[in-house]
C-alpha atoms as a PDB file:
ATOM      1  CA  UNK A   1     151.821 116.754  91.077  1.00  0.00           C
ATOM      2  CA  UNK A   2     154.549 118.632  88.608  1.00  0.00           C
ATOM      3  CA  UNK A   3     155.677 120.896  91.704  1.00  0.00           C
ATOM      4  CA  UNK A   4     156.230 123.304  89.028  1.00  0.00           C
ATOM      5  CA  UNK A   5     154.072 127.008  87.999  1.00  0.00           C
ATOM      6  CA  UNK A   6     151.822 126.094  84.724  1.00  0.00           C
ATOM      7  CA  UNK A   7     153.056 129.209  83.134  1.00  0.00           C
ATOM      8  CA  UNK A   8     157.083 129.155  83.501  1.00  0.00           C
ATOM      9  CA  UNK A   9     156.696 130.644  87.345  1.00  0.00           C
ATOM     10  CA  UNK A  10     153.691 133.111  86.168  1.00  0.00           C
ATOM     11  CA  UNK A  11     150.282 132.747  88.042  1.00  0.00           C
ATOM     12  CA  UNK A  12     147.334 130.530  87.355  1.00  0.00           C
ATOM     13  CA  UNK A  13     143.790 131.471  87.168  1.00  0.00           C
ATOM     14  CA  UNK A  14     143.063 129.841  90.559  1.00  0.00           C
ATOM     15  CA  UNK A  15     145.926 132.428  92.099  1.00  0.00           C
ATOM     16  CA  UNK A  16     145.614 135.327  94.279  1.00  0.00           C
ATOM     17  CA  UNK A  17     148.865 136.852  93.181  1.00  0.00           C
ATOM     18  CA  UNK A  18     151.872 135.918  91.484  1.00  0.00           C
ATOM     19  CA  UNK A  19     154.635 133.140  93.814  1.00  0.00           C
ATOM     20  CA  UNK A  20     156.883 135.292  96.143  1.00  0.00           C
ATOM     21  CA  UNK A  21     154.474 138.614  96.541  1.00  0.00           C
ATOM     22  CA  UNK A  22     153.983 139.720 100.306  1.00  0.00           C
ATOM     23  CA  UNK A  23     151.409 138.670 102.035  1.00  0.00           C
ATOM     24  CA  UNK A  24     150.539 135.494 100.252  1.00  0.00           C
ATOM     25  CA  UNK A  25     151.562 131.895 100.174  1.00  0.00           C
ATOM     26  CA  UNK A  26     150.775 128.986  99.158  1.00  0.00           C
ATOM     27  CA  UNK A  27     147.831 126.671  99.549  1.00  0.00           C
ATOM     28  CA  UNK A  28     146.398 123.074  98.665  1.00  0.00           C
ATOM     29  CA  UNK A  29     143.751 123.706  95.566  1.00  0.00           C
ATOM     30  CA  UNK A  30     140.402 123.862  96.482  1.00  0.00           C
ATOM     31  CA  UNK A  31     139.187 122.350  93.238  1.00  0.00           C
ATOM     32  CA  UNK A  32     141.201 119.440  92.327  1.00  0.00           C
ATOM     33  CA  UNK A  33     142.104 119.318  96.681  1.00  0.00           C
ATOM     34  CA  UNK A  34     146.218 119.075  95.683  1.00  0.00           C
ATOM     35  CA  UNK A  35     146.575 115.991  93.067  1.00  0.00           C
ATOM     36  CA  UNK A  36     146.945 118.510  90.677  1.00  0.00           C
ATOM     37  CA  UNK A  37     144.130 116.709  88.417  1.00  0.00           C
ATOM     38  CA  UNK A  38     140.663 116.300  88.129  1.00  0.00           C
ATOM     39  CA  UNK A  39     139.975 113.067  86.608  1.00  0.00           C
ATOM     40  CA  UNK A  40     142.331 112.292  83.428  1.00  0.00           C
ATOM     41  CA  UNK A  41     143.299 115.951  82.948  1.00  0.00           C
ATOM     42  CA  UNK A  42     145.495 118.627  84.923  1.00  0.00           C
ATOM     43  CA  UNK A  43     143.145 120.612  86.916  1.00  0.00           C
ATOM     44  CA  UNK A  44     142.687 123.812  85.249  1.00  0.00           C
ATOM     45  CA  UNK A  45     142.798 126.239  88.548  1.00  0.00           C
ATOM     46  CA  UNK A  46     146.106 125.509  89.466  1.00  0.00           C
ATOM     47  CA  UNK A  47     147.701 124.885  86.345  1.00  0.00           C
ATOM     48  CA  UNK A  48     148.465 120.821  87.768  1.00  0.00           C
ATOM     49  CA  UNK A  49     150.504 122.218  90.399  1.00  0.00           C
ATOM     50  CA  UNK A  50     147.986 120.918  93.179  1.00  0.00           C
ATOM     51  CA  UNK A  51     148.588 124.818  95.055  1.00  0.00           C
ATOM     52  CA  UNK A  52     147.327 127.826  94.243  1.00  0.00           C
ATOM     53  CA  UNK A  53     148.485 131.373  95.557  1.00  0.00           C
ATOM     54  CA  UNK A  54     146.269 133.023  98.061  1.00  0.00           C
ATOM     55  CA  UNK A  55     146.614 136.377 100.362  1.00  0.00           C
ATOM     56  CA  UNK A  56     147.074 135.213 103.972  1.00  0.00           C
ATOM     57  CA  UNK A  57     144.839 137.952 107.064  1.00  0.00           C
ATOM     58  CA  UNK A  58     146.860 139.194 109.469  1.00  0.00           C
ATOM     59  CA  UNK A  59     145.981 140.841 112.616  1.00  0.00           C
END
């Protein structure tokens, strides 16, 4: 896992919202389920980050 945002702290196509907006947070990938790869290549959801952004309910 890189730790890092695939796009230079921008969002990747498996995020919600862009890192930091209220209301979201972060979250293990459901795709590649946080390695941040899916087989030899970086998991295309989260960019290789293993997270993804997501809105979080409140009640």
């Amino acid at each position: 896992m890189s730790g890092t945002r695939q796009q230079g702290g921008g969002t990747n196509p498996g995020d919600d919202a862009p890192p930091g907006t209220p209301g979201t947070g972060e979250n293990v990938c459901p795709d590649c389920k946080g390695s941040g790869r899916i087989g030899a290549a970086a998991c295309q959801t989260c960019g290789g980050t293993g997270k993804v952004i997501e809105g979080m309910g409140g009640g």
